[in-house]
N, C-alpha and C. Protein backbone atom coordinates (compact mmCIF):
# COMPACT_ATOMS: atom_id res chain seq x y z
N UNK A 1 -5.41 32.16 -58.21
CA UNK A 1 -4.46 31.25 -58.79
C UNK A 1 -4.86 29.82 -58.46
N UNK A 2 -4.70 28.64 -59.14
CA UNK A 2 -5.17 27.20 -59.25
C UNK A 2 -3.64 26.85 -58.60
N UNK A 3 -4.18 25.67 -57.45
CA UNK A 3 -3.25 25.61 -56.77
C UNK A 3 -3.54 23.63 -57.05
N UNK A 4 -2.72 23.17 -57.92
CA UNK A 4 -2.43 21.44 -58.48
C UNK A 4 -3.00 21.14 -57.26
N UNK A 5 -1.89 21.36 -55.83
CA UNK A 5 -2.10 20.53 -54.92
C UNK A 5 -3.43 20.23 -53.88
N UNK A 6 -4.24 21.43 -54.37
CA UNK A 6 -5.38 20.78 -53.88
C UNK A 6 -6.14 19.61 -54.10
N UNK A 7 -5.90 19.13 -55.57
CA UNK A 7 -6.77 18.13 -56.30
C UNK A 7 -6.13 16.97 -56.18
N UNK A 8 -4.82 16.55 -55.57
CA UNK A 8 -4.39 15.57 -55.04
C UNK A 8 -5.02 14.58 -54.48
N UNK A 9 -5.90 13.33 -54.35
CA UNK A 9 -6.41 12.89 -53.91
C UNK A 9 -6.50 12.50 -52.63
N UNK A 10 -5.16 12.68 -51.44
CA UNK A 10 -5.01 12.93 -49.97
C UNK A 10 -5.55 14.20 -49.57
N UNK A 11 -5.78 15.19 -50.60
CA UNK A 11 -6.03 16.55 -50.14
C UNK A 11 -7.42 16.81 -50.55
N UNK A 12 -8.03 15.78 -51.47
CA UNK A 12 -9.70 15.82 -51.65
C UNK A 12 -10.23 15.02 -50.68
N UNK A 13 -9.42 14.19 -50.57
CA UNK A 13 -10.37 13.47 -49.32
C UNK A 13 -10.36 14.19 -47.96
N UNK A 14 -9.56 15.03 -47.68
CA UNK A 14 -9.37 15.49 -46.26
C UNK A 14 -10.65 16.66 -46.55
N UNK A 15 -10.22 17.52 -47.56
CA UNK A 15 -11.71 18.29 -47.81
C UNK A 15 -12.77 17.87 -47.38
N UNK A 16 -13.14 16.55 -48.39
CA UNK A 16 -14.36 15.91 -48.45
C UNK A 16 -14.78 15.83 -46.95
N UNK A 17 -14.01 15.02 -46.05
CA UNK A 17 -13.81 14.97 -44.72
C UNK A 17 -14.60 16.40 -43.64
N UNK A 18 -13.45 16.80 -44.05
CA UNK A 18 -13.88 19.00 -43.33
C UNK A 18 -15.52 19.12 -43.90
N UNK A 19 -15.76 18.86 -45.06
CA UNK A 19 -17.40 19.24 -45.55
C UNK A 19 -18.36 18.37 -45.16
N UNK A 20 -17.90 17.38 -44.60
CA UNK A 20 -18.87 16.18 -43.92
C UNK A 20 -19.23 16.68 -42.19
N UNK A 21 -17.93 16.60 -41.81
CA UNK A 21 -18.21 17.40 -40.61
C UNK A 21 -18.90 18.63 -40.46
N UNK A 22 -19.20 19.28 -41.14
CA UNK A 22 -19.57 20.64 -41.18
C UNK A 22 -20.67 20.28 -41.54
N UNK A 23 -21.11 19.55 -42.41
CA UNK A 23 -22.79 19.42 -42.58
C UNK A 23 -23.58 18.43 -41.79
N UNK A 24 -22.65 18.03 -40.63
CA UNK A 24 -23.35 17.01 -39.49
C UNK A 24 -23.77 17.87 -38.28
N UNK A 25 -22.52 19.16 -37.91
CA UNK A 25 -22.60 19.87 -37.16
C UNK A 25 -24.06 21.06 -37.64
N UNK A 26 -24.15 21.08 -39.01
CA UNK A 26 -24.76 22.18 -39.91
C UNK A 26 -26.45 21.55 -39.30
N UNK A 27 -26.14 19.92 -39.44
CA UNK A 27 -27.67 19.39 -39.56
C UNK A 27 -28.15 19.65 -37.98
N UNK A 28 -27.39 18.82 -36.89
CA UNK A 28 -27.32 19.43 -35.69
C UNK A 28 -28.15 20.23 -35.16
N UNK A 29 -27.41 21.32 -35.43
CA UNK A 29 -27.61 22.86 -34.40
C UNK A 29 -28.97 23.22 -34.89
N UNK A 30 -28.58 23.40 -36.68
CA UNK A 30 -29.60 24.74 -37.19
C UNK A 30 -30.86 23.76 -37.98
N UNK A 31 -32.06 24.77 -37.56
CA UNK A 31 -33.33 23.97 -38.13
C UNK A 31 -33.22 24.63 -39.41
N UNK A 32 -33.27 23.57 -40.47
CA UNK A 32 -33.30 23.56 -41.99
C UNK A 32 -34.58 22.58 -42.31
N UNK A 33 -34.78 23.55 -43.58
CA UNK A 33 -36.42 22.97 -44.34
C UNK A 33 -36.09 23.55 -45.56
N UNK A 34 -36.10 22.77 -46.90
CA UNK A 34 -35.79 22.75 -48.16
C UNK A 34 -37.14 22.62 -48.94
N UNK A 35 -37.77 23.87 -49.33
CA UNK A 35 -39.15 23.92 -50.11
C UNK A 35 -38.91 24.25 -51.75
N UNK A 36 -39.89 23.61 -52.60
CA UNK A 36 -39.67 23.64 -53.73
C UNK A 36 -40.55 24.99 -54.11
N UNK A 37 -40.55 25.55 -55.24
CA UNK A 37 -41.10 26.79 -55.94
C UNK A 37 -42.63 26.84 -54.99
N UNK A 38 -43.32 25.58 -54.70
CA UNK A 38 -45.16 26.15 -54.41
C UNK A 38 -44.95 25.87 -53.02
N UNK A 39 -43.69 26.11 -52.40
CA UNK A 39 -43.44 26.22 -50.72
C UNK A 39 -43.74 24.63 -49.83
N UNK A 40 -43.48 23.48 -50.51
CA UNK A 40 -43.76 22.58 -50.05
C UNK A 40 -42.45 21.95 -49.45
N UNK A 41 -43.01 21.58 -48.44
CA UNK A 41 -41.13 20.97 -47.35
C UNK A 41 -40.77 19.75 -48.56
N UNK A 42 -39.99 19.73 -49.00
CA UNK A 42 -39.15 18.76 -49.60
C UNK A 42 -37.87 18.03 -48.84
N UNK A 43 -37.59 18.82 -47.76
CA UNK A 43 -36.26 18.27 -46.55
C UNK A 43 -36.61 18.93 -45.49
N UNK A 44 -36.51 17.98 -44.52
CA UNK A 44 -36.76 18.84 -43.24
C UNK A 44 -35.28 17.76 -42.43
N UNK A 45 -34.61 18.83 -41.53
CA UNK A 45 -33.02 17.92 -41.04
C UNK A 45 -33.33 17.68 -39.65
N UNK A 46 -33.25 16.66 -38.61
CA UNK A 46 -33.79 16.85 -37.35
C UNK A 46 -34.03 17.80 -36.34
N UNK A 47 -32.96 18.44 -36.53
CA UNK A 47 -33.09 19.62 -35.79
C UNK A 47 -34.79 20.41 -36.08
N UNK A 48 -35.36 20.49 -37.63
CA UNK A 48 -36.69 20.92 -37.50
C UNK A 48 -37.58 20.18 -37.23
N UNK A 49 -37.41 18.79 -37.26
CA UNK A 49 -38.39 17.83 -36.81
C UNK A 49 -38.85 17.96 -35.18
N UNK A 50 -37.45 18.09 -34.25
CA UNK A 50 -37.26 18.48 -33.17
C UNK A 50 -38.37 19.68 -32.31
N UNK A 51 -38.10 20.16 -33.50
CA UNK A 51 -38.36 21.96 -32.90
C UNK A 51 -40.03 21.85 -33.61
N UNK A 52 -40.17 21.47 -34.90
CA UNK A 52 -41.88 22.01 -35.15
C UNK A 52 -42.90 20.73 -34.95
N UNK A 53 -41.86 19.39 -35.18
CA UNK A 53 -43.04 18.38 -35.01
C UNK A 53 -42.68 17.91 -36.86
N UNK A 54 -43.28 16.62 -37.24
CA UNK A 54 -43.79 16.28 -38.05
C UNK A 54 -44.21 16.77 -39.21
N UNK A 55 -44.29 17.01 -40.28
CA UNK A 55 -45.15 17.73 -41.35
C UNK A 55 -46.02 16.82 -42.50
């Protein structure tokens, strides 16, 4: 069921908010690397810079 009051704009921003935090904590912790189709790093988030070095 579609619930109006989510799309409220006090209630998108608090979202927006919750998904920011979560992808600071996300970048943080876990080593992430974003490769395109021929396996080439296209994003690497500190956490893998940390851990493999440079690319």
């Amino acid at each position: 069921m579609f619930d109006s009051k989510a799309l409220r704009p006090a209630n998108l921003q608090k979202h927006w908010q919750q998904l920011r935090t979560l992808e600071q904590a996300l970048h943080q912790a876990a080593i992430i690397a974003i490769t395109d189709q021929r396996g080439t790093i296209t994003f690497a988030n500190d956490a893998f810079l940390r851990e493999i070095g440079t690319f």
